[in-house]
C-alpha atoms as a PDB file:
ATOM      1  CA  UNK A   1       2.037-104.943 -37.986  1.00  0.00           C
ATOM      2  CA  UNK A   2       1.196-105.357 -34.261  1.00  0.00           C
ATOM      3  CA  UNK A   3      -0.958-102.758 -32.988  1.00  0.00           C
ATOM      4  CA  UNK A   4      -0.010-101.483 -29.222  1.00  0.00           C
ATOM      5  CA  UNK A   5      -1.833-101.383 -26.770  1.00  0.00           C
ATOM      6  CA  UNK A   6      -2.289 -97.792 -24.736  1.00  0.00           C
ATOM      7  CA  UNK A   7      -0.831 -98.846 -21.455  1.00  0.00           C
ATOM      8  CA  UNK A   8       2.594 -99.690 -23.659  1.00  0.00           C
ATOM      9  CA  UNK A   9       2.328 -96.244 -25.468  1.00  0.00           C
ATOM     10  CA  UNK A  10       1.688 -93.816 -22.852  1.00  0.00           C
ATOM     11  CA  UNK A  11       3.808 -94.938 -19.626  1.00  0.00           C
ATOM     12  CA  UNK A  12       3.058 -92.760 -15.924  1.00  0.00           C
ATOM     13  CA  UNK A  13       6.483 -93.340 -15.014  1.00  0.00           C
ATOM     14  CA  UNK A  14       8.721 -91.787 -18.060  1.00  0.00           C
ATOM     15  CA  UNK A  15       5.957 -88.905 -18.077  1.00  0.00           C
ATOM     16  CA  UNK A  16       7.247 -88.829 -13.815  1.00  0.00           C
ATOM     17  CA  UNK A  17      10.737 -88.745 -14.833  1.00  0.00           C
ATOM     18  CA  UNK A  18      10.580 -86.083 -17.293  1.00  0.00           C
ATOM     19  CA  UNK A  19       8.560 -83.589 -15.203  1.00  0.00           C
ATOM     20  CA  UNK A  20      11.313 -84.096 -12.049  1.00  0.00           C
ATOM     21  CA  UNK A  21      14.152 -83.821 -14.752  1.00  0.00           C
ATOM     22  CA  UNK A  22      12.221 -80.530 -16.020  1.00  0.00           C
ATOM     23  CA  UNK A  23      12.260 -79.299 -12.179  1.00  0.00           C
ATOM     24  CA  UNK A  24      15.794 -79.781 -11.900  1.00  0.00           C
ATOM     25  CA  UNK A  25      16.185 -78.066 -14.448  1.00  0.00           C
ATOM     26  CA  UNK A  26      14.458 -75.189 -13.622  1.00  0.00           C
ATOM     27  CA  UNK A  27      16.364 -75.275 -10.200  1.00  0.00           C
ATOM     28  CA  UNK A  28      19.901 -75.124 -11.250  1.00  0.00           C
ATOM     29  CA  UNK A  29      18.412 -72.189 -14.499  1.00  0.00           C
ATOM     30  CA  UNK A  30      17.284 -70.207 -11.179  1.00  0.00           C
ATOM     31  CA  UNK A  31      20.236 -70.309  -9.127  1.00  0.00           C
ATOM     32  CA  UNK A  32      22.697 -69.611 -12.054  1.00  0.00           C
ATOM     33  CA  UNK A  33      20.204 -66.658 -13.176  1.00  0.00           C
ATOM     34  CA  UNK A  34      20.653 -65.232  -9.150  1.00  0.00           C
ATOM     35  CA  UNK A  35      24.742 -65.765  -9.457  1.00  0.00           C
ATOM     36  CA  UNK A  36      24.781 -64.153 -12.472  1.00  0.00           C
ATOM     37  CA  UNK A  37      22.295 -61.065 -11.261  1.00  0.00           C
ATOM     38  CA  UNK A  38      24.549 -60.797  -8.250  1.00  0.00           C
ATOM     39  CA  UNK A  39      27.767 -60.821 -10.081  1.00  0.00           C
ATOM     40  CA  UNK A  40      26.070 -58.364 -12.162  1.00  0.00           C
ATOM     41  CA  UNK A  41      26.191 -55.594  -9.234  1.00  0.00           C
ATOM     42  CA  UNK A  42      29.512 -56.383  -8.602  1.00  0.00           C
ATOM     43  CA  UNK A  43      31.605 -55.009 -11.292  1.00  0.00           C
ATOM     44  CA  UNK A  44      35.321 -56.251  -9.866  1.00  0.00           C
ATOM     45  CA  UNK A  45      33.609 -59.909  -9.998  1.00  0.00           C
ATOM     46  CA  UNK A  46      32.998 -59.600 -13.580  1.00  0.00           C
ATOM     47  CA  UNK A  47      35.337 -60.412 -16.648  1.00  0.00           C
ATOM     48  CA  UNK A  48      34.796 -57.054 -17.885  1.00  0.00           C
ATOM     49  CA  UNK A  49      35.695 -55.135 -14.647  1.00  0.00           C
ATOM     50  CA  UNK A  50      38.315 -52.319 -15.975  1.00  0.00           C
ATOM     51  CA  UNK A  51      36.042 -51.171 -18.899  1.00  0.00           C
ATOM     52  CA  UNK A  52      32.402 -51.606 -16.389  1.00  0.00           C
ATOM     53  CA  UNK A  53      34.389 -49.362 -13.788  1.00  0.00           C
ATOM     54  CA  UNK A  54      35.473 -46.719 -15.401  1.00  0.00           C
ATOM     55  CA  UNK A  55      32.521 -46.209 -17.764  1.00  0.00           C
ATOM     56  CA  UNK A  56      29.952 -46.546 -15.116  1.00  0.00           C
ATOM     57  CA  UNK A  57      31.266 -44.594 -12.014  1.00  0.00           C
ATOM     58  CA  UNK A  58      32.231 -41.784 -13.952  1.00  0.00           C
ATOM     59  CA  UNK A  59      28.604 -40.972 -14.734  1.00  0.00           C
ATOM     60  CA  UNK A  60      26.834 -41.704 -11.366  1.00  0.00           C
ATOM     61  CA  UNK A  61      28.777 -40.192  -8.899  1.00  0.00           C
ATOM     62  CA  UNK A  62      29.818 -36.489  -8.953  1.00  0.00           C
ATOM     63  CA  UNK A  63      32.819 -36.090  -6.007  1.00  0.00           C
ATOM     64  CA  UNK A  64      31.646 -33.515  -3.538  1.00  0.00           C
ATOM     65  CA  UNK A  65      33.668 -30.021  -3.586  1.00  0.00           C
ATOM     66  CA  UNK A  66      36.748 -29.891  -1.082  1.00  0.00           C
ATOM     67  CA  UNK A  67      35.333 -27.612   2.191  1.00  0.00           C
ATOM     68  CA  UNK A  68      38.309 -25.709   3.666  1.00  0.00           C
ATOM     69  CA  UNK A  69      38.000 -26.344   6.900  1.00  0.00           C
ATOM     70  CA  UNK A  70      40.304 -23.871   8.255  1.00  0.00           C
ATOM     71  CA  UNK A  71      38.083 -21.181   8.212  1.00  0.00           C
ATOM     72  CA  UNK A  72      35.297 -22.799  10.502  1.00  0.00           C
ATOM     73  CA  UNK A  73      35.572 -24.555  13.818  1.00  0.00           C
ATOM     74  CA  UNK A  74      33.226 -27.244  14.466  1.00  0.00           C
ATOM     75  CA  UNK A  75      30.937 -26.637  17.598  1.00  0.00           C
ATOM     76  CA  UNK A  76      32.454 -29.534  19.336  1.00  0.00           C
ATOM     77  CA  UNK A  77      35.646 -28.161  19.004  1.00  0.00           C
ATOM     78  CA  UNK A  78      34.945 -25.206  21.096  1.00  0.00           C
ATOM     79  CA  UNK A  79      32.849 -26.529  23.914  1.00  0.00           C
ATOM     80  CA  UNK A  80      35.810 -29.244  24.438  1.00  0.00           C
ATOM     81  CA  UNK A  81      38.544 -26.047  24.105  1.00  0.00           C
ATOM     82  CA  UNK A  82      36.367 -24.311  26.433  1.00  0.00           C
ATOM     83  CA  UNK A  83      36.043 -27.323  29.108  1.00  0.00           C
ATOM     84  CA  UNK A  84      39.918 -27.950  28.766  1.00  0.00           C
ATOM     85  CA  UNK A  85      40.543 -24.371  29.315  1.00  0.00           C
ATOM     86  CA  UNK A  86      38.068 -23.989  32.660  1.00  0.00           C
ATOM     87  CA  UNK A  87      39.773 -23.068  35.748  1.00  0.00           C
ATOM     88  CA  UNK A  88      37.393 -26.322  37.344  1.00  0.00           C
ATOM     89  CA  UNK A  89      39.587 -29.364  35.762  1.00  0.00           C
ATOM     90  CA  UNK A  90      37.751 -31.904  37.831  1.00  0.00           C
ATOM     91  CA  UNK A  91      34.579 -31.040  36.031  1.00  0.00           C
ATOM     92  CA  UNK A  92      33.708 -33.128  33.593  1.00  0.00           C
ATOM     93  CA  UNK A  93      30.752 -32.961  30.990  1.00  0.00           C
ATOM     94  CA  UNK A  94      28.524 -35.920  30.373  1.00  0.00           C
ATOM     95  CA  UNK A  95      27.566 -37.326  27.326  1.00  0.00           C
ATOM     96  CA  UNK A  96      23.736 -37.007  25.491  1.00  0.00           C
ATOM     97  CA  UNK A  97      22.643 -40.226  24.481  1.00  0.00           C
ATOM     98  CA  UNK A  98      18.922 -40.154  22.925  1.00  0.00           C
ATOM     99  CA  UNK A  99      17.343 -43.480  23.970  1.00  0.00           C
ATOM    100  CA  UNK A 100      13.902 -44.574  21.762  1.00  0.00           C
ATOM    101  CA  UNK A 101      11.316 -46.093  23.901  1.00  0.00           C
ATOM    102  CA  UNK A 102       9.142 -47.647  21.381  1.00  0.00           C
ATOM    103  CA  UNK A 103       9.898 -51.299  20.602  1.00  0.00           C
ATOM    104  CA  UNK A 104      13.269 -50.899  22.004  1.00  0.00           C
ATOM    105  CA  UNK A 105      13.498 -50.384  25.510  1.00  0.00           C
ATOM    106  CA  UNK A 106       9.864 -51.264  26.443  1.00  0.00           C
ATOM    107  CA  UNK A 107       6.951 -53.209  24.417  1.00  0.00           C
ATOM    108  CA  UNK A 108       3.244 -51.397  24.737  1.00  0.00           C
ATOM    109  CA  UNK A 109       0.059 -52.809  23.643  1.00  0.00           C
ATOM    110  CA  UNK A 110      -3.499 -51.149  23.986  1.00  0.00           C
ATOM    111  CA  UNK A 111      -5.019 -53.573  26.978  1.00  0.00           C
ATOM    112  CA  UNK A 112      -7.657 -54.598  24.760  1.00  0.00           C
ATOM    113  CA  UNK A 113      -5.939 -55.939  21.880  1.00  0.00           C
ATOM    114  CA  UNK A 114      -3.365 -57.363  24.131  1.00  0.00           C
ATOM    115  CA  UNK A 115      -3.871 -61.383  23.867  1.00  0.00           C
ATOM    116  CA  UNK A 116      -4.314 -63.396  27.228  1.00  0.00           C
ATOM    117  CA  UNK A 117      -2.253 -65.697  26.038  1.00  0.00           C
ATOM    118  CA  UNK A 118       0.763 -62.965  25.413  1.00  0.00           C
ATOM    119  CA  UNK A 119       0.330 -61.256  28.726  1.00  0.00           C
ATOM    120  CA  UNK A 120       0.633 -65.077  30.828  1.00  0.00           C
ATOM    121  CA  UNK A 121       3.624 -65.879  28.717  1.00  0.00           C
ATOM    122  CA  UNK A 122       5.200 -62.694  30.202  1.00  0.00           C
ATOM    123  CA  UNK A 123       4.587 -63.054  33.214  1.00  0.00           C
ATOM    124  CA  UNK A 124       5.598 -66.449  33.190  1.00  0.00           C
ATOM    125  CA  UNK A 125       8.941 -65.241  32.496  1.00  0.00           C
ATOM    126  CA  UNK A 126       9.148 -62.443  34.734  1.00  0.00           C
ATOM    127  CA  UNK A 127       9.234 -59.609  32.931  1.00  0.00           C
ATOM    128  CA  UNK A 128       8.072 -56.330  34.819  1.00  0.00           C
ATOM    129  CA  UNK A 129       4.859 -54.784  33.384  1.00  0.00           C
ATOM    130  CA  UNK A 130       2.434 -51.905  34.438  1.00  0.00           C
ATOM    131  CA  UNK A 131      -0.728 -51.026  32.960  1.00  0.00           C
ATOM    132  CA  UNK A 132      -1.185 -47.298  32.087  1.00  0.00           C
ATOM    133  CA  UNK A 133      -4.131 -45.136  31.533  1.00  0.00           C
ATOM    134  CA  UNK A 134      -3.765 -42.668  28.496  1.00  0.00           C
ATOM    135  CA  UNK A 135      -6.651 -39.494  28.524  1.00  0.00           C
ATOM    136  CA  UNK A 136      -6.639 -38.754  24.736  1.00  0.00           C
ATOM    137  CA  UNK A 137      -7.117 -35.890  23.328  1.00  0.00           C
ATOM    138  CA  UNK A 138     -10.090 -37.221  21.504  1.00  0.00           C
ATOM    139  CA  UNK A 139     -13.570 -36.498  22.487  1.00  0.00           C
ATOM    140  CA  UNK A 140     -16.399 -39.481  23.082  1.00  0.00           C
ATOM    141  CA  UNK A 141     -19.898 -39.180  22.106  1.00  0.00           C
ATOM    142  CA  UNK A 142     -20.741 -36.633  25.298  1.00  0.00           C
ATOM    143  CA  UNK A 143     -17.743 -34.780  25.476  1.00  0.00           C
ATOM    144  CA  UNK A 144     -15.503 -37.031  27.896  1.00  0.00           C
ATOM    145  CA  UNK A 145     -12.253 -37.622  26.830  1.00  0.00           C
ATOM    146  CA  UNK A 146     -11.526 -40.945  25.208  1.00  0.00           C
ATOM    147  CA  UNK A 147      -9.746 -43.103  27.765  1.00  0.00           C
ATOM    148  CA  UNK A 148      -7.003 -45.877  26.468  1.00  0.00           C
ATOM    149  CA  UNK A 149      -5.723 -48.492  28.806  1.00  0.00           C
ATOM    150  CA  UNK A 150      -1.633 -49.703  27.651  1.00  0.00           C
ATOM    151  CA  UNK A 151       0.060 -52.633  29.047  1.00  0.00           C
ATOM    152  CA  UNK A 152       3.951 -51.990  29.138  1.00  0.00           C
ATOM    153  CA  UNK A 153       6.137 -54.388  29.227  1.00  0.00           C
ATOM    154  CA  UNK A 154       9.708 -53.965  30.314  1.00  0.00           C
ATOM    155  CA  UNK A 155      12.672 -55.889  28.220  1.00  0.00           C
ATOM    156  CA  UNK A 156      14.957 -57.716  30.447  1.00  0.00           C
ATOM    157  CA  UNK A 157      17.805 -55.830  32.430  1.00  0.00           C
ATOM    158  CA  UNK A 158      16.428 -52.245  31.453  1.00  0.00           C
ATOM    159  CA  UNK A 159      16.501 -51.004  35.134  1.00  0.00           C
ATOM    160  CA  UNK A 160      19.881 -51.625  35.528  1.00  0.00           C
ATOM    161  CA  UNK A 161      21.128 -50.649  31.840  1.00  0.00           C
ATOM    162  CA  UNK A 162      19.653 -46.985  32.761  1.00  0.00           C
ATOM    163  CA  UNK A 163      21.275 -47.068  36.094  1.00  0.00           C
ATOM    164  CA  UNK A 164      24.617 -47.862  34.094  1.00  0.00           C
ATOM    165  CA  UNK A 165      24.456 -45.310  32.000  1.00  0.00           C
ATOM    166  CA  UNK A 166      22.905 -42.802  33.935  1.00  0.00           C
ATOM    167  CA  UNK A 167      26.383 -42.660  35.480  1.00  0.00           C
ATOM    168  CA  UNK A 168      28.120 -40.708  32.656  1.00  0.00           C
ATOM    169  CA  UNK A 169      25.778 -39.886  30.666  1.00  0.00           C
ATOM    170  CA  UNK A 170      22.363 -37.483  30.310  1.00  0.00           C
ATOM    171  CA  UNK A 171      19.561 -39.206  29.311  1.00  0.00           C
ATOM    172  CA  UNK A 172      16.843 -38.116  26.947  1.00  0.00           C
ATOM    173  CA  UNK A 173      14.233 -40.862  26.204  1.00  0.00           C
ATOM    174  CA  UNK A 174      12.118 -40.590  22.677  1.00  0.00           C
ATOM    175  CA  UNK A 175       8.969 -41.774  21.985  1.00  0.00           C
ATOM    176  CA  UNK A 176       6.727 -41.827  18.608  1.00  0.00           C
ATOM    177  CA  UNK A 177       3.301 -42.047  20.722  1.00  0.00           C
ATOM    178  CA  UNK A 178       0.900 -40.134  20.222  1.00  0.00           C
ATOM    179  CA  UNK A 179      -0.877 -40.456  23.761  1.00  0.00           C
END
């Protein structure tokens, strides 16, 4: 009997091919395991849809009690009667829209954590900005209060969105700071 040598018993490349055959594999076993997951949450996509429906919903959802609504007018309801019914029929109310300031219509950052880098790019592309000086409430070492300087930045075409909607509507403007 002819002994082998190493090299013709242990071979790089079939050990290669196994290990990307293996990761195939795998692939394929983790996208059918997310089908079947979200086919899963789906009971009308299932095979078993009439018996998963009616089992299931049954027991998680408990329909609300019907509210006779004769008995109670709505708030709306009356301030519209009421407008409709005013001797002034050229009058008409605006809307309240509540507008959130944070993130949305403008972009703050405390001046000192506010990369140069950030503030060029801005400008670069002309948005408006103004810095602001915020007196906290918080007390420094002597007594002074703690003073914050915030660079706003306005998003594009804010100026003219207020202007727009100024025109039919009252604005109330929300923020979450704290300053």
């Amino acid at each position: 009997m002819a002994e082998l040598t190493q090299a013709e018993v242990y071979s790089p490349r079939s050990l290669q091919v196994w290990r990307a055959l293996l990761n195939w594999l795998a692939f394929f076993y983790q996208i059918f395991a997310q089908i079947i997951r979200a086919v899963g949450q789906y009971p009308l996509l299932s095979s078993s849809s009439s018996s998963s429906i009616t089992s299931t919903s049954t027991h998680r959802f408990k329909p609300l009690p019907v509210a006779d609504s004769t008995r109670t007018e709505s708030r709306a309801t009356v301030e519209i009667a009421a407008v409709l019914d005013s001797p002034d029929e050229d009058r008409i109310e605006k809307l309240t829209v509540v507008l959130d300031l944070d993130e949305t219509l403008v972009c703050a950052y405390e001046t000192s954590s506010l990369p140069p880098s950030l503030r060029n790019q801005a400008m670069d592309a002309g948005l408006k900005w103004f810095e602001l000086e915020c007196v906290s409430s918080d007390k420094e070492c002597e007594g002074k209060p703690k003073i914050n300087y915030v660079t706003v930045f306005e998003r594009p075409g804010l100026q003219d969105f207020l202007n727009q909607l100024s025109e039919f509507a009252e604005l109330v403007l929300f923020t979450a700071g704290l300053e």
